[in-house]
C-alpha atoms as a PDB file:
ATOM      1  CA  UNK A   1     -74.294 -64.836  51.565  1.00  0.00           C
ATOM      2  CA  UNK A   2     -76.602 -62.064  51.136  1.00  0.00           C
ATOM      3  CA  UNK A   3     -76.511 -58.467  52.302  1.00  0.00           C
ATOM      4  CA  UNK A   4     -78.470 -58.822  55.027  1.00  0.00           C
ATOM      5  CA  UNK A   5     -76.808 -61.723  56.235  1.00  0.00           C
ATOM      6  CA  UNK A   6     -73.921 -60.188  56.065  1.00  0.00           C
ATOM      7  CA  UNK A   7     -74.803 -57.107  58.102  1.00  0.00           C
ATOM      8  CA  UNK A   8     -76.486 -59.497  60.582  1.00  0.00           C
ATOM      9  CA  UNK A   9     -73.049 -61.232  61.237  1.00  0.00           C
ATOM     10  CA  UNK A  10     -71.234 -57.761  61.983  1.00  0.00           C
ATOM     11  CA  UNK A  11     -73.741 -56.634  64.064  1.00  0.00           C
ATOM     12  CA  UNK A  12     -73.870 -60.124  66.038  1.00  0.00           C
ATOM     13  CA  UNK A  13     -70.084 -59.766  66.237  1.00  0.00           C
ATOM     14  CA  UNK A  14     -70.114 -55.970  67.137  1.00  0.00           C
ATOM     15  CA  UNK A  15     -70.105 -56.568  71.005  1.00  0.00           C
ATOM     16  CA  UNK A  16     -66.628 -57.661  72.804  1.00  0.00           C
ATOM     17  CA  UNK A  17     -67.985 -60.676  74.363  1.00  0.00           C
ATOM     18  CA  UNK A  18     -69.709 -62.152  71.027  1.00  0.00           C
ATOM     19  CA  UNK A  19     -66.249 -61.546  69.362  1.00  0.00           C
ATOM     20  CA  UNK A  20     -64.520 -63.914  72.309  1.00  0.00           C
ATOM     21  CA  UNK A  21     -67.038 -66.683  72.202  1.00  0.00           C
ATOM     22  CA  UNK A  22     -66.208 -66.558  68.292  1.00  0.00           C
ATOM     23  CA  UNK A  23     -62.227 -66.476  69.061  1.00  0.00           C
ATOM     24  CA  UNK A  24     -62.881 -69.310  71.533  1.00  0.00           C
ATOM     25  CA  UNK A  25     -64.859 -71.123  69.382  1.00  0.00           C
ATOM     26  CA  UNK A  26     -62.352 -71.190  66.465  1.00  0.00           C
ATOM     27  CA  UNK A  27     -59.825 -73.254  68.482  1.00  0.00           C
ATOM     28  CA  UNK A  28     -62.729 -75.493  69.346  1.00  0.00           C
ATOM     29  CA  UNK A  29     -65.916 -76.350  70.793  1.00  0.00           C
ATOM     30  CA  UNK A  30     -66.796 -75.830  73.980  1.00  0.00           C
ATOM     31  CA  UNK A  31     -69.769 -76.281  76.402  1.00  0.00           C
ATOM     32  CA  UNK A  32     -72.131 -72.973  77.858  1.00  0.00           C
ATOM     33  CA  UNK A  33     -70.317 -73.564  81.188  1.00  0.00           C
ATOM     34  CA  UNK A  34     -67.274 -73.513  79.659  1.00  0.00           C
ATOM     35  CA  UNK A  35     -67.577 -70.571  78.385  1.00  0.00           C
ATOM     36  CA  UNK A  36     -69.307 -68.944  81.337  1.00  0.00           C
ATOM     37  CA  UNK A  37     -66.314 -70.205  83.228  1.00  0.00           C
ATOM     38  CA  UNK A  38     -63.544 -68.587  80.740  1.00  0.00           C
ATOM     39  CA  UNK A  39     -65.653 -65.175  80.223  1.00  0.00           C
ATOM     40  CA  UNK A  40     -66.235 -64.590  83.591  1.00  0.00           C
ATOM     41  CA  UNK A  41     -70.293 -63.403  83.078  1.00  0.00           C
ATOM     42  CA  UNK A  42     -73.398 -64.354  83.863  1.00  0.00           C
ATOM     43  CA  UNK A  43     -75.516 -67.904  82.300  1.00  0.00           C
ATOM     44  CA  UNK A  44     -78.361 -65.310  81.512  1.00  0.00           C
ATOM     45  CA  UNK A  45     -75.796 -62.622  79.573  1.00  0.00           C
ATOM     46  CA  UNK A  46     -73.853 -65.691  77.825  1.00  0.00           C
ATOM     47  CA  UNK A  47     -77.496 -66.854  77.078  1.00  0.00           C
ATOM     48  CA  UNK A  48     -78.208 -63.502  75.504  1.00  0.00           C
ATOM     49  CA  UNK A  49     -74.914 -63.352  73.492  1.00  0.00           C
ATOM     50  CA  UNK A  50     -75.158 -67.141  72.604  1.00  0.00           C
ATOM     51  CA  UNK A  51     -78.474 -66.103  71.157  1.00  0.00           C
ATOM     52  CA  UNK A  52     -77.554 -63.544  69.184  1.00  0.00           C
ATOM     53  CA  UNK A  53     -74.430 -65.450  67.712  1.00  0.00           C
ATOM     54  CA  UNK A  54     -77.018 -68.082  66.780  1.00  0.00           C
ATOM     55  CA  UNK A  55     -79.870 -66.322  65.255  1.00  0.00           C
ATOM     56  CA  UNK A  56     -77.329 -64.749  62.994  1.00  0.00           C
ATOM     57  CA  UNK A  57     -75.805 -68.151  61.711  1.00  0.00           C
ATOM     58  CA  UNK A  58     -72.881 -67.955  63.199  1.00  0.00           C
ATOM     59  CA  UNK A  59     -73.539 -70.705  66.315  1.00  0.00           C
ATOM     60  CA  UNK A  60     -74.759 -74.769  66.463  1.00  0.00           C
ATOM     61  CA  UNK A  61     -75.338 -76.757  68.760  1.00  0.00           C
ATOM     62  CA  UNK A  62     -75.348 -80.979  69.334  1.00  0.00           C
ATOM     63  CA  UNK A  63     -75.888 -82.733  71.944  1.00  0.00           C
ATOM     64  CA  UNK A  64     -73.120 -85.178  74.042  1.00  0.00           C
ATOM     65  CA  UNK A  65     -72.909 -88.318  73.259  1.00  0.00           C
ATOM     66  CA  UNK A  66     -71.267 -88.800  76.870  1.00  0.00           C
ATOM     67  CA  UNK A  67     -73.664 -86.683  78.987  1.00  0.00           C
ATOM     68  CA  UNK A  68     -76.889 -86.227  76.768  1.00  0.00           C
ATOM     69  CA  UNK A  69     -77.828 -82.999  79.323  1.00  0.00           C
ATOM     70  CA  UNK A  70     -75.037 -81.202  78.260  1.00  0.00           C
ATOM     71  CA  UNK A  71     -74.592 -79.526  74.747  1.00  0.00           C
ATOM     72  CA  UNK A  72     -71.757 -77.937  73.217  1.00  0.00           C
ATOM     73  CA  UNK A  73     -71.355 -74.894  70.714  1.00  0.00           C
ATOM     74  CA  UNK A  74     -69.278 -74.973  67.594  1.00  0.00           C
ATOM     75  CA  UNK A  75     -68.797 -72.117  65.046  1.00  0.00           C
ATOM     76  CA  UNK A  76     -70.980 -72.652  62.386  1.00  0.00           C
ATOM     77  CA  UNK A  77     -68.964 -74.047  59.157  1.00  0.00           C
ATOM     78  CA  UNK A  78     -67.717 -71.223  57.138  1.00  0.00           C
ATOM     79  CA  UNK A  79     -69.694 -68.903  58.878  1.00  0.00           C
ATOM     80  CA  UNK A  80     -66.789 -66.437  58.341  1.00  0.00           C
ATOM     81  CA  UNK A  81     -66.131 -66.967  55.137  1.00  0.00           C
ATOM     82  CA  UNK A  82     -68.180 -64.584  53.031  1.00  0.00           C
ATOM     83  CA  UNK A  83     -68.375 -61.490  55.314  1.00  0.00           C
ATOM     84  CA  UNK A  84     -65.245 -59.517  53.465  1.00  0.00           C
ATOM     85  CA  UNK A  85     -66.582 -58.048  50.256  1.00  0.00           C
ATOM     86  CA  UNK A  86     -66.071 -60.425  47.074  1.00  0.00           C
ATOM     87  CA  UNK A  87     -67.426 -58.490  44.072  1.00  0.00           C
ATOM     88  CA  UNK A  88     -67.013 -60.205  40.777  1.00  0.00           C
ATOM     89  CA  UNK A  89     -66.178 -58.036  37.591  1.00  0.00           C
ATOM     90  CA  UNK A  90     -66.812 -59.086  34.384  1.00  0.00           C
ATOM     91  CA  UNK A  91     -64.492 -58.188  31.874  1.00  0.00           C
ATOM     92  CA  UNK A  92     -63.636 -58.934  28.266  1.00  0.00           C
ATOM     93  CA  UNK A  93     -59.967 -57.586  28.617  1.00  0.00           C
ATOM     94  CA  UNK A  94     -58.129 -56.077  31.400  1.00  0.00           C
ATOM     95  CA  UNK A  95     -55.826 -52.925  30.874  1.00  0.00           C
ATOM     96  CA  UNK A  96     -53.217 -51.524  33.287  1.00  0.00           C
ATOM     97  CA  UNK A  97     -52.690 -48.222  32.787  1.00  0.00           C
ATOM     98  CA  UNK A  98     -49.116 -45.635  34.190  1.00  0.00           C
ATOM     99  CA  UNK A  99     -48.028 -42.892  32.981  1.00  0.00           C
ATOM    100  CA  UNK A 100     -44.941 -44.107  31.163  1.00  0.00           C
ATOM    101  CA  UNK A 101     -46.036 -48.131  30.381  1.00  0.00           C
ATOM    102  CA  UNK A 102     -42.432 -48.886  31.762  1.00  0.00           C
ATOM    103  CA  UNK A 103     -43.082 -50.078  34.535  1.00  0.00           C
ATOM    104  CA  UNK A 104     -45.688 -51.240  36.617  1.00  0.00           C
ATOM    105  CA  UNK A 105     -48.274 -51.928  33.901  1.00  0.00           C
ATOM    106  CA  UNK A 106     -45.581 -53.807  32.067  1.00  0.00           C
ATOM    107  CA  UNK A 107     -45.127 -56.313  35.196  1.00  0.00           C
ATOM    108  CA  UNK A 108     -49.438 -56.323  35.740  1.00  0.00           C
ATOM    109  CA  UNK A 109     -49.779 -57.985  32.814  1.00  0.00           C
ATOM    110  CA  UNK A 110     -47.441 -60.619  33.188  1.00  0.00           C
ATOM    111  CA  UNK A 111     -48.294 -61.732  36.556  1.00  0.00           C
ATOM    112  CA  UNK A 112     -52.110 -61.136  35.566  1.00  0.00           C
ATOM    113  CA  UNK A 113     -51.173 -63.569  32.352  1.00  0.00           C
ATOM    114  CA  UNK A 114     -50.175 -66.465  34.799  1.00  0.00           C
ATOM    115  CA  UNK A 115     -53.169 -65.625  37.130  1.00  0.00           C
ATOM    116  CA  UNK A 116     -56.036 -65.556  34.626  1.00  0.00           C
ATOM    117  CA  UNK A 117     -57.318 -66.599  31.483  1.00  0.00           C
ATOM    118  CA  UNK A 118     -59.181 -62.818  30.791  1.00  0.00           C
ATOM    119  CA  UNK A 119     -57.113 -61.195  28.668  1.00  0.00           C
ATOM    120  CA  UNK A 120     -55.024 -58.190  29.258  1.00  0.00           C
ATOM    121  CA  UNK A 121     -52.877 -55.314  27.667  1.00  0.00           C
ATOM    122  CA  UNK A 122     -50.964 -52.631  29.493  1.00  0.00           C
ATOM    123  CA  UNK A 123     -50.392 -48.926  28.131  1.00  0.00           C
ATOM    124  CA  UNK A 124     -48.855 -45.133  29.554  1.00  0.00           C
ATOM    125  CA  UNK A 125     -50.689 -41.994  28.914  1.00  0.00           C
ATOM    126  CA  UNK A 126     -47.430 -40.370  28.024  1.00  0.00           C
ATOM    127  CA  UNK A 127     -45.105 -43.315  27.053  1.00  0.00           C
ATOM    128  CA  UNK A 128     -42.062 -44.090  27.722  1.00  0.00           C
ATOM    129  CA  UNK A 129     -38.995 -44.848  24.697  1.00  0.00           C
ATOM    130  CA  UNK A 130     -38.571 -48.538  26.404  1.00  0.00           C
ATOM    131  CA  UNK A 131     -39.260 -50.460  29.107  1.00  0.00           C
ATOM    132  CA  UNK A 132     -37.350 -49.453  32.439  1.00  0.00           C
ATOM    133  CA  UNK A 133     -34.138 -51.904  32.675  1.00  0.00           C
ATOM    134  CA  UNK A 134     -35.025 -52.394  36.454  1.00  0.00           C
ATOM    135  CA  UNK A 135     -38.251 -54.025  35.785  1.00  0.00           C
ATOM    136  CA  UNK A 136     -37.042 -56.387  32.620  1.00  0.00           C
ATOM    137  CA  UNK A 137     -34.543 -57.347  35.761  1.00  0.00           C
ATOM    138  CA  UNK A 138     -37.006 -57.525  38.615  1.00  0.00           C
ATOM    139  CA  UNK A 139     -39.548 -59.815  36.071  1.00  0.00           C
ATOM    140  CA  UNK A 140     -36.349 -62.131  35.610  1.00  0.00           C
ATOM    141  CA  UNK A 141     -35.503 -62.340  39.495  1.00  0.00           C
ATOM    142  CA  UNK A 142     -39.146 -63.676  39.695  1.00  0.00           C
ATOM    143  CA  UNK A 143     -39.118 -65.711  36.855  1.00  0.00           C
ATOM    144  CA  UNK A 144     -41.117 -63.804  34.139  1.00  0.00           C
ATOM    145  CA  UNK A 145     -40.119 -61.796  31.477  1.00  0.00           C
ATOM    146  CA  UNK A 146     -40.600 -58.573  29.547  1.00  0.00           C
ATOM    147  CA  UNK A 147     -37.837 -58.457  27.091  1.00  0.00           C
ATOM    148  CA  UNK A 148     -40.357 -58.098  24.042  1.00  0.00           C
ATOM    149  CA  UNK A 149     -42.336 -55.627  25.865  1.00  0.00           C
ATOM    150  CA  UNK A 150     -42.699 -52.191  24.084  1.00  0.00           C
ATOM    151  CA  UNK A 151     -44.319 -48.922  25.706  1.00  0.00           C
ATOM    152  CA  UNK A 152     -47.441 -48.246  24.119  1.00  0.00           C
ATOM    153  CA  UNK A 153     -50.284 -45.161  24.194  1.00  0.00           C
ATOM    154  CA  UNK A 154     -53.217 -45.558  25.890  1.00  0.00           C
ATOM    155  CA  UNK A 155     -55.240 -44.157  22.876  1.00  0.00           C
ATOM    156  CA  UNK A 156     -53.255 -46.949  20.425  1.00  0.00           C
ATOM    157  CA  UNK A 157     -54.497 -49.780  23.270  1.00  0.00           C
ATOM    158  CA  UNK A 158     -57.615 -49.129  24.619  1.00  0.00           C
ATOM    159  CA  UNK A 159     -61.496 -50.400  23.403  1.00  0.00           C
ATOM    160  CA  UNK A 160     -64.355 -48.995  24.918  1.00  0.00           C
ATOM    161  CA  UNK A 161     -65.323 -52.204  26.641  1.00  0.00           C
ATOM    162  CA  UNK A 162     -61.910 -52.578  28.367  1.00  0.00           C
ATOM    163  CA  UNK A 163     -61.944 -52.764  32.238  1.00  0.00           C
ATOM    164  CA  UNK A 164     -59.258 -49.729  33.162  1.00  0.00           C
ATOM    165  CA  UNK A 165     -56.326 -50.521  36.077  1.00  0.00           C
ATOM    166  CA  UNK A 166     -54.363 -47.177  36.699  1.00  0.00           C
ATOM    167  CA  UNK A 167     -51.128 -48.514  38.800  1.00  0.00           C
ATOM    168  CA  UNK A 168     -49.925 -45.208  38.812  1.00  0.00           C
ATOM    169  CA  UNK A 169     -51.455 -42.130  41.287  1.00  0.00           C
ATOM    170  CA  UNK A 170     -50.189 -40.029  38.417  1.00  0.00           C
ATOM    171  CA  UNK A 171     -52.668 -41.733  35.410  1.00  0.00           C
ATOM    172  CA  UNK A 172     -55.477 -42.359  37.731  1.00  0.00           C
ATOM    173  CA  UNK A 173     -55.989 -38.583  38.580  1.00  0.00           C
ATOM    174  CA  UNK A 174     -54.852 -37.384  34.725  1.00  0.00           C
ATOM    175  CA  UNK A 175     -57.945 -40.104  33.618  1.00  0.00           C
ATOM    176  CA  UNK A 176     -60.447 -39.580  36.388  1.00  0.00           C
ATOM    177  CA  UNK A 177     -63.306 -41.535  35.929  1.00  0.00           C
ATOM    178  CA  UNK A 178     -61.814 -43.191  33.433  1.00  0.00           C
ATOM    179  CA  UNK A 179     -59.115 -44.964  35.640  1.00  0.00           C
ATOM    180  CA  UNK A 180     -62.274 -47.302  37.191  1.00  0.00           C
ATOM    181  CA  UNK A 181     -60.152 -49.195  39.405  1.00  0.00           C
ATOM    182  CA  UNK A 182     -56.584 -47.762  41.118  1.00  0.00           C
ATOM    183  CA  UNK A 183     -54.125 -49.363  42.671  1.00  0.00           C
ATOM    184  CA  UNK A 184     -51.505 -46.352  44.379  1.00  0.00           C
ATOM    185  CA  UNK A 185     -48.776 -48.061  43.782  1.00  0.00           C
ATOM    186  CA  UNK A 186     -45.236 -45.962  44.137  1.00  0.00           C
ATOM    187  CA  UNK A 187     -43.211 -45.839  41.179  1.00  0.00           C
ATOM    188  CA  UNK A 188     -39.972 -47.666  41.294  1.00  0.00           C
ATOM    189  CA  UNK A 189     -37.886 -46.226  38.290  1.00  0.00           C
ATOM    190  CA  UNK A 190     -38.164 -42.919  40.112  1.00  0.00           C
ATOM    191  CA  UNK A 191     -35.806 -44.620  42.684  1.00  0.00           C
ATOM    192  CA  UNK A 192     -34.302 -46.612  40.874  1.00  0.00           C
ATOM    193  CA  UNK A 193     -32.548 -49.794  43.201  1.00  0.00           C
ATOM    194  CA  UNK A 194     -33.579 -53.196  43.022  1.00  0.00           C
ATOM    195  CA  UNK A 195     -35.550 -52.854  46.309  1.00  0.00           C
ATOM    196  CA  UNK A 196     -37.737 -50.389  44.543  1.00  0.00           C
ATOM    197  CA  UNK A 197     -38.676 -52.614  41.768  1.00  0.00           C
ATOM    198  CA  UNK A 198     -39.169 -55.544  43.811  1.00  0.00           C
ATOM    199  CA  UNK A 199     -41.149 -53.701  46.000  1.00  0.00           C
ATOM    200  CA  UNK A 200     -43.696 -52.811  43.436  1.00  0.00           C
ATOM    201  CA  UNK A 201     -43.652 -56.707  41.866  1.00  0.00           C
ATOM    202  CA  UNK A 202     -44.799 -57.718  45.294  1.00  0.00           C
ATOM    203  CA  UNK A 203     -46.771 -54.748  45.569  1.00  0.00           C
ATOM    204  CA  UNK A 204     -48.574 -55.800  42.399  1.00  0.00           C
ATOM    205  CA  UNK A 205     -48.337 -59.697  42.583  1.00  0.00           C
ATOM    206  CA  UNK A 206     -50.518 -59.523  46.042  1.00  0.00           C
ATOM    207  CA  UNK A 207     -53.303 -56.983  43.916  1.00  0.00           C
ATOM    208  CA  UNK A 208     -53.324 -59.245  40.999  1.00  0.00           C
ATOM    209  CA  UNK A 209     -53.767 -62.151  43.296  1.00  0.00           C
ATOM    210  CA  UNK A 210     -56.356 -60.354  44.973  1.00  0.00           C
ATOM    211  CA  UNK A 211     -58.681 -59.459  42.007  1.00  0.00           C
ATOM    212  CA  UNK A 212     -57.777 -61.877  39.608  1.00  0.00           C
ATOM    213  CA  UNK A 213     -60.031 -64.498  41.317  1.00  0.00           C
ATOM    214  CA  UNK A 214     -62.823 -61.763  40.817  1.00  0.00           C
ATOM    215  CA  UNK A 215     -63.259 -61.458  37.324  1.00  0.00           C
ATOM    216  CA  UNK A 216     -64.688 -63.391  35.136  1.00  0.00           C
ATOM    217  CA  UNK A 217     -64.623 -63.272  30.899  1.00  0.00           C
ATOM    218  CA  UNK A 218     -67.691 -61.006  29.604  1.00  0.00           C
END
């Protein structure tokens, strides 16, 4: 879907009304007298707004087959589908990035690893001596593992063509424009409990499940 199209959707679904008929419409289809009946307006207003909803792609039409005088409305298929923003990145390795590589870019990488086949590294701008007991324990809980893992620098990991993930407030702001994409995710060895660290796997399992999809090998 283009930009345009998209913009033409939101504005066709920027009015209260339009954004029923589509709610209705989503259970199933229904006839303009239906609807008229359910919305409580006018045939010439619902004409307007069924207009509108058309013209932008979102509305068909068909005849009955029972009562060929009558017509009913359906949501267009997957008219919906593509009005979120989907950019695609393309990258030839992807590197998380905290401040101590203990943590959270230590459990990135392995549930980016089962996600996607770009490749990708983790790495601290002031690393840790090891990685964080909690999160080798949180990995196992959820069925991955980072007992070979090893803290590593960011200058010892990263090539210039890398596509940057800071997972840490603290390495995003110390790398500025560096950092290209954050995620503000809180750090769990600073509490310490299990509820921490699982906290951030979910935290990070839903990002990586989010982007991965996204980017594709340069």
């Amino acid at each position: 879907m283009s930009l345009d199209e998209r913009v033409a959707r939101y504005a066709a679904l920027a009015d209260p009304v339009r954004l029923r008929i589509v709610d209705l419409l989503t259970l199933g289809d229904a006839s303009p007298g239906e609807l008229q009946d359910r919305l409580g307006i006018s045939s010439n207003l619902l004409a307007h707004h069924l207009g509108v909803l058309e013209r932008a792609g979102l509305l068909t039409r068909s005849r009955s087959e029972a009562d060929r005088r009558r017509t009913y409305l359906h949501l267009a298929p997957a008219s919906l589908d593509h009005l979120l923003p989907t950019p695609a990145l393309a990258a030839r390795r992807v590197v998380f990035v905290c401040t101590g590589n203990s943590a959270r870019s230590q459990l990135a990488v392995a549930l980016w690893e089962q996600a996607s086949d770009v490749p990708a590294a983790s790495a601290g701008t002031h690393p840790a001596a090891r990685v964080a007991p909690g999160a080798v324990a949180a990995a196992e809980r959820h069925g991955l593992s980072l007992r070979s893992a090893t803290p590593r620098s960011l200058d010892e990991v990263l090539d210039a063509d890398d596509v940057v993930v800071t997972v840490c407030d603290s390495a995003h702001e110390e790398l500025g424009d560096a950092g290209r994409l954050h995620w503000s995710v809180p750090d769990p060895v600073r509490v310490g409990t299990n509820h921490a660290f699982d906290a951030a796997f979910d935290d990070l399992a839903a990002r990586v499940g989010e982007l991965a999809p996204r980017v594709t090998s340069k």
